[in-house]
N, C-alpha and C. Protein backbone atom coordinates (compact mmCIF):
# COMPACT_ATOMS: atom_id res chain seq x y z
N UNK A 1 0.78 -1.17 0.00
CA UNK A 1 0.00 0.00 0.00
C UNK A 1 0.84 1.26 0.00
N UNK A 2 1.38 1.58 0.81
CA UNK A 2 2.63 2.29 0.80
C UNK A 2 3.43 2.32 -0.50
N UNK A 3 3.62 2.91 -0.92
CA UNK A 3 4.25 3.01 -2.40
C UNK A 3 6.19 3.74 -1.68
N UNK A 4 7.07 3.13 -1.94
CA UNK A 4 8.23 3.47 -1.12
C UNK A 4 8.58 4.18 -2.74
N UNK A 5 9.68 5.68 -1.71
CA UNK A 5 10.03 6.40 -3.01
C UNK A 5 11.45 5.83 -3.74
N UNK A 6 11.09 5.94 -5.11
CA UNK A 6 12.52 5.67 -5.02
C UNK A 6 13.68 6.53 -5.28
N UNK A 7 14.74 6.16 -4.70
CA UNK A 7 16.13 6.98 -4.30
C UNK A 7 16.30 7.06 -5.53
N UNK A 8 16.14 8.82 -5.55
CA UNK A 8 17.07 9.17 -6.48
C UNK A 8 18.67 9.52 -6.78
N UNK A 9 19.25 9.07 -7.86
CA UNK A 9 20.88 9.22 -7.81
C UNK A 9 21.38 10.55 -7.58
N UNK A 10 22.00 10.29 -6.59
CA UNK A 10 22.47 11.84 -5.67
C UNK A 10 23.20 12.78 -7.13
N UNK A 11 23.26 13.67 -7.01
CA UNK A 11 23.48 14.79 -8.21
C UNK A 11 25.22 14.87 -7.54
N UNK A 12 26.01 14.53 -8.90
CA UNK A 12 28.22 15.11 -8.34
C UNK A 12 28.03 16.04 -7.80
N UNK A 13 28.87 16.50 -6.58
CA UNK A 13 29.14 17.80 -5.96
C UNK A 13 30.05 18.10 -7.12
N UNK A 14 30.71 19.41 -7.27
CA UNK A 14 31.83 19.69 -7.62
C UNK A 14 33.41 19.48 -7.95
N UNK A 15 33.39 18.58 -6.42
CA UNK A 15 34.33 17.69 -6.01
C UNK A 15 34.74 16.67 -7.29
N UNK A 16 33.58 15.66 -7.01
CA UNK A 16 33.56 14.73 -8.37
C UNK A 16 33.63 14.82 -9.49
N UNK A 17 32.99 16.14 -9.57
CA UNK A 17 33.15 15.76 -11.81
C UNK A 17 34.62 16.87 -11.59
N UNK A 18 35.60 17.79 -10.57
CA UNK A 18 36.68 18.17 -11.14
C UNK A 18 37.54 16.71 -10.76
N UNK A 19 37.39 15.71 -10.15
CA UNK A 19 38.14 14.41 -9.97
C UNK A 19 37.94 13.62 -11.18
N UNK A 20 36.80 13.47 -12.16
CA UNK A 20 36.36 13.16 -13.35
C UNK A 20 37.03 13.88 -14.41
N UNK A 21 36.89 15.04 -14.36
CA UNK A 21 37.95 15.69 -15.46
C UNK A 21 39.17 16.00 -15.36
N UNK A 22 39.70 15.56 -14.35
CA UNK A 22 41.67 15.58 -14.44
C UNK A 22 41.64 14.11 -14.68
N UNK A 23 40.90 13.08 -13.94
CA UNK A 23 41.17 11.87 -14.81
C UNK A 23 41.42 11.76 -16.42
N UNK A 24 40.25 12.52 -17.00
CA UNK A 24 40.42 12.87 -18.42
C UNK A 24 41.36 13.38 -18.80
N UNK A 25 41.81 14.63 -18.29
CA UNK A 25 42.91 15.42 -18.45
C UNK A 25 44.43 14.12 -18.50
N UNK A 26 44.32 13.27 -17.01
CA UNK A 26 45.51 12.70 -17.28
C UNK A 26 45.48 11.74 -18.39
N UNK A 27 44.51 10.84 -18.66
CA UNK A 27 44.24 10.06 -20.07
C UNK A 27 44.98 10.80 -21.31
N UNK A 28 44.51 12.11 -21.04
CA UNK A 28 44.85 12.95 -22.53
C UNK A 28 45.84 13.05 -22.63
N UNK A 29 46.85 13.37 -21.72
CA UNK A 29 47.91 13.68 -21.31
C UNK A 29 48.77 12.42 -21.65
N UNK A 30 48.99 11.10 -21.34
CA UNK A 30 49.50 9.82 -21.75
C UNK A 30 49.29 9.48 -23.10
N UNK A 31 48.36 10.03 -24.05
CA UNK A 31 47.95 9.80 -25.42
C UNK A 31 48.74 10.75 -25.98
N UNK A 32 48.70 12.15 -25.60
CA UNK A 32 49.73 13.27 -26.13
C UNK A 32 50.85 13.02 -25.88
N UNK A 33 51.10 12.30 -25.08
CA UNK A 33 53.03 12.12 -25.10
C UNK A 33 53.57 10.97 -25.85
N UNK A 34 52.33 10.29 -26.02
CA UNK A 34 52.94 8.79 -27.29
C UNK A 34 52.44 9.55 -28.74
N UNK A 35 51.92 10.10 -28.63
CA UNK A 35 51.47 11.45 -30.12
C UNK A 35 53.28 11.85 -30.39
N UNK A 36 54.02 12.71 -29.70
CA UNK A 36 54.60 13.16 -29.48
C UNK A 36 56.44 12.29 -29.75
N UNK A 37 56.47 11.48 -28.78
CA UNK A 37 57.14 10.14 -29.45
C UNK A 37 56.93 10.05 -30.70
N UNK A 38 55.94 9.76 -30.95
CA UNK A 38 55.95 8.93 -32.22
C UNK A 38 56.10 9.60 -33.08
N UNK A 39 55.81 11.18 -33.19
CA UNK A 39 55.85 12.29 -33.88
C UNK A 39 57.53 12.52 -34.16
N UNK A 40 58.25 12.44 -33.32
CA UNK A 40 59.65 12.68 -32.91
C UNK A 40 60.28 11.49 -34.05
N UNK A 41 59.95 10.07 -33.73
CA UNK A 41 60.77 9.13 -34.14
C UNK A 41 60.42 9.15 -35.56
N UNK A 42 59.32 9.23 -36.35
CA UNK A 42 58.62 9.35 -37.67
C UNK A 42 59.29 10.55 -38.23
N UNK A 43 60.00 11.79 -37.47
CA UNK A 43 60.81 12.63 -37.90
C UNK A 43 62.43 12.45 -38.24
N UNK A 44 62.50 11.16 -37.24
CA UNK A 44 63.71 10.64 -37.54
C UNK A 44 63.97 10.20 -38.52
N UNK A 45 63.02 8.93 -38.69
CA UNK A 45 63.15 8.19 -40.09
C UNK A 45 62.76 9.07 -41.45
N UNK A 46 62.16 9.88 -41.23
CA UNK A 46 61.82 10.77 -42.35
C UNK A 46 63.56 10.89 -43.10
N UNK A 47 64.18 11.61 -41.90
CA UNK A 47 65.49 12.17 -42.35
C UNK A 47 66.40 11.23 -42.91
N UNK A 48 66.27 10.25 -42.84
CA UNK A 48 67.10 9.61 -43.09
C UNK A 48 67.30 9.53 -44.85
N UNK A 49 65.86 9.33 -45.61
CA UNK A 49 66.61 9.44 -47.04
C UNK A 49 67.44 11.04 -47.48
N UNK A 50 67.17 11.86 -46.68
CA UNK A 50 67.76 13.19 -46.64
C UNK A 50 68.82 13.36 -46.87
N UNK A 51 69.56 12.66 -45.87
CA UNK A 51 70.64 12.16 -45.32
C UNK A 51 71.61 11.28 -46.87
N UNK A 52 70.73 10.39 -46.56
CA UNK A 52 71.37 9.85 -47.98
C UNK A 52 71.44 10.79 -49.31
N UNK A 53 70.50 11.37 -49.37
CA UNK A 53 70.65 11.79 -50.36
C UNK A 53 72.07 13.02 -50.77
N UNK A 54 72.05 13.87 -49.38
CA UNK A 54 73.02 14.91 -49.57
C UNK A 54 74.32 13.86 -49.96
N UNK A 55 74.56 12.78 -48.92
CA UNK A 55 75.76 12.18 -49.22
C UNK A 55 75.98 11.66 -50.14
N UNK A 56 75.17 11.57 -51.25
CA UNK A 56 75.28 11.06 -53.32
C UNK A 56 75.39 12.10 -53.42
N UNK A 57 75.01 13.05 -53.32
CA UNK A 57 75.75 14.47 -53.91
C UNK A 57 76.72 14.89 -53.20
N UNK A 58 77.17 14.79 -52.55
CA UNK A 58 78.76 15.22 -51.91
C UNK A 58 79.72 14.33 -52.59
N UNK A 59 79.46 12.92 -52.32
CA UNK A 59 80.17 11.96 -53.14
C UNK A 59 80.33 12.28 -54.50
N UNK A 60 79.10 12.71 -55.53
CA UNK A 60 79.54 12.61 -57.38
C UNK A 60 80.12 13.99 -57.35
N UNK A 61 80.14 15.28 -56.49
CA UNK A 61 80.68 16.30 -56.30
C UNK A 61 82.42 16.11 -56.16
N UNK A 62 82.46 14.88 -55.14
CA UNK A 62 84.20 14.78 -54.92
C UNK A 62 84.67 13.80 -55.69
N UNK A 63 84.17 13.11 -55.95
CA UNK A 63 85.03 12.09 -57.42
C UNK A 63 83.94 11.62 -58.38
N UNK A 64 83.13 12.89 -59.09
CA UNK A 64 83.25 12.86 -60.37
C UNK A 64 83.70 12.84 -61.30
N UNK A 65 84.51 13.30 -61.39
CA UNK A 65 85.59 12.86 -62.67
C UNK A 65 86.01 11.17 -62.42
N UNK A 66 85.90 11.08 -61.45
CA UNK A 66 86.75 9.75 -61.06
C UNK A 66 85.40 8.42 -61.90
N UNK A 67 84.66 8.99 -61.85
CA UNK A 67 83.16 7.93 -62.20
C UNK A 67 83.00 7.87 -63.56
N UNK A 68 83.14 9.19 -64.20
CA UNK A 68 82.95 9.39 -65.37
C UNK A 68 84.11 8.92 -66.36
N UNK A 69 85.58 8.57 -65.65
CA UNK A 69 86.56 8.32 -66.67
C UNK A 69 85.76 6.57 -66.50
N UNK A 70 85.77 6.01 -65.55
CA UNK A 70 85.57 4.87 -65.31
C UNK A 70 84.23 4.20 -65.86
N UNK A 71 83.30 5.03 -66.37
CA UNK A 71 81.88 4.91 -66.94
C UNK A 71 82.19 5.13 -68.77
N UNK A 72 83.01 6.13 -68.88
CA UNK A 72 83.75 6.26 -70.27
C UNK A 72 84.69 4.86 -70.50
N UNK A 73 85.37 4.77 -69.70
CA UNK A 73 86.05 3.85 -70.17
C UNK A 73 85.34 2.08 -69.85
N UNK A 74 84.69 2.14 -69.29
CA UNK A 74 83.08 0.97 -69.52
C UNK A 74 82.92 0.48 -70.70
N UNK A 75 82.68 1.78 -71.48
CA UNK A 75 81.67 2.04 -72.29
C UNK A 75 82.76 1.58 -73.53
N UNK A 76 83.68 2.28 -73.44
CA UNK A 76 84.75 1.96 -74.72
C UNK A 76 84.97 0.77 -75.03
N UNK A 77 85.16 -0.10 -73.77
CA UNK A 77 85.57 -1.38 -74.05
C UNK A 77 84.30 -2.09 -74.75
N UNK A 78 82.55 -1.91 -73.93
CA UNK A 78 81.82 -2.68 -74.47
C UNK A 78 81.71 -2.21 -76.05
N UNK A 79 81.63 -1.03 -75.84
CA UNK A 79 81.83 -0.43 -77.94
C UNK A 79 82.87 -1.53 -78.83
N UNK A 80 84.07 -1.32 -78.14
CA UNK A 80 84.82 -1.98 -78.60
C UNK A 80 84.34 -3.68 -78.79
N UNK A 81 83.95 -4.63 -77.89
CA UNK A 81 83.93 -5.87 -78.06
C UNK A 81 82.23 -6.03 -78.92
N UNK A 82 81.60 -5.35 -78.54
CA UNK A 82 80.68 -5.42 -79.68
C UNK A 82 80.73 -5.26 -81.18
N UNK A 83 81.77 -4.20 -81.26
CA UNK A 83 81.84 -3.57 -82.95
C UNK A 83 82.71 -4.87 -83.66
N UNK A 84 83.98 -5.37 -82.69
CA UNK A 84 84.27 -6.57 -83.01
C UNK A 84 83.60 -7.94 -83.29
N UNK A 85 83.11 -8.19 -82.54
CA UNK A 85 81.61 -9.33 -82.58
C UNK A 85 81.16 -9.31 -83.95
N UNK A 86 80.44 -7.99 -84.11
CA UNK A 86 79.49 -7.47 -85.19
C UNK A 86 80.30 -7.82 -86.69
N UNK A 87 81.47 -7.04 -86.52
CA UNK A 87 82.09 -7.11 -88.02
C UNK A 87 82.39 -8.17 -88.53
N UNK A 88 82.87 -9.06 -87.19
CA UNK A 88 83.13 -10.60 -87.74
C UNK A 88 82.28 -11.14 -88.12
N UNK A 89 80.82 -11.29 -87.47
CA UNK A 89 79.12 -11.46 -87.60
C UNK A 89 78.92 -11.50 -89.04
N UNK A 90 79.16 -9.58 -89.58
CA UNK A 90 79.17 -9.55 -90.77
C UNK A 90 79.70 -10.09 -91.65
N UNK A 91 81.01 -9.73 -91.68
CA UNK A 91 82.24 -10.66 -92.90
C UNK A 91 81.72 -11.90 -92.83
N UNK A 92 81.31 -12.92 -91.82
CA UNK A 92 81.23 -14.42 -92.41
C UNK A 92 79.90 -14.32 -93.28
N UNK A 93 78.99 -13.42 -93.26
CA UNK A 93 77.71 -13.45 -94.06
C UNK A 93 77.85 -12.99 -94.82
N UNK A 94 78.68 -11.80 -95.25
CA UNK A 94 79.15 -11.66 -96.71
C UNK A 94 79.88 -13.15 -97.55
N UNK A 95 80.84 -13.10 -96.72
CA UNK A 95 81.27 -14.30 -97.37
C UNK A 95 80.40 -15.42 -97.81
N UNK A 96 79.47 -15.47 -96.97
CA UNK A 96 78.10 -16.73 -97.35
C UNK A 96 77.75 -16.61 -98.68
N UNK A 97 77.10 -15.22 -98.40
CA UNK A 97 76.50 -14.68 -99.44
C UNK A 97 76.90 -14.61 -100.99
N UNK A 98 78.40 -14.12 -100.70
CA UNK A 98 78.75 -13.84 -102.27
C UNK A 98 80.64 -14.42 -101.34
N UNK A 99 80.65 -15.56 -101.56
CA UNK A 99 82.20 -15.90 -101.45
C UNK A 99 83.24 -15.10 -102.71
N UNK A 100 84.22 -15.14 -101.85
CA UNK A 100 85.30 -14.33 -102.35
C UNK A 100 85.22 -13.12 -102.32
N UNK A 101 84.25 -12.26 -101.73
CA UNK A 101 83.78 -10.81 -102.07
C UNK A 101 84.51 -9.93 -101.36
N UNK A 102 84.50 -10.57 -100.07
CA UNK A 102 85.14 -10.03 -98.63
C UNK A 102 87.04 -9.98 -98.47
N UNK A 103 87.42 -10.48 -99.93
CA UNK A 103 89.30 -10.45 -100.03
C UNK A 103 89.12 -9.26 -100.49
């Protein structure tokens, strides 16, 4: 008969929700400093092709010439053993072709 009231949930003092929001605050705070890390180390590795890169240009800067005789002279020899290859290639197919032509 009596109908009992029911308890309502007491309303935060002040107290509680600023103990609720520095909790938050510190949460945020542990997420911003691995933000931060990670921000840092992702700057690291960034640099690194940087890095490389200046040092190919410092390097073809201090012995360029040194690359280029050695890339020239590469090149001469394969010119050379090819054009040889080739001519001989040729002469025996002349000769096929029309013997005696090639004296």
């Amino acid at each position: 008969m009596f109908k009992k009231k029911k308890e309502e949930p007491s309303k935060p003092t002040t107290d509680d929700k600023l103990d609720i929001i520095i909790g938050f605050l510190r949460r945020m705070d542990k997420r911003d400093r691995l933000r931060m890390w990670g921000g840092f180390f992702k700057g690291m590795l960034a640099l690194i092709p940087l890095i490389i890169m200046l040092a190919s240009i410092w390097y073809v800067f201090a012995h360029g010439d040194e690359l280029l005789q050695k890339i020239t002279q590469q090149a001469a020899r394969e010119a050379a053993t090819i054009t040889g290859e080739s001519t001989e290639g040729i002469m025996k197919q002349i000769e096929l072709v029309f013997p005696g032509a090639a004296q």
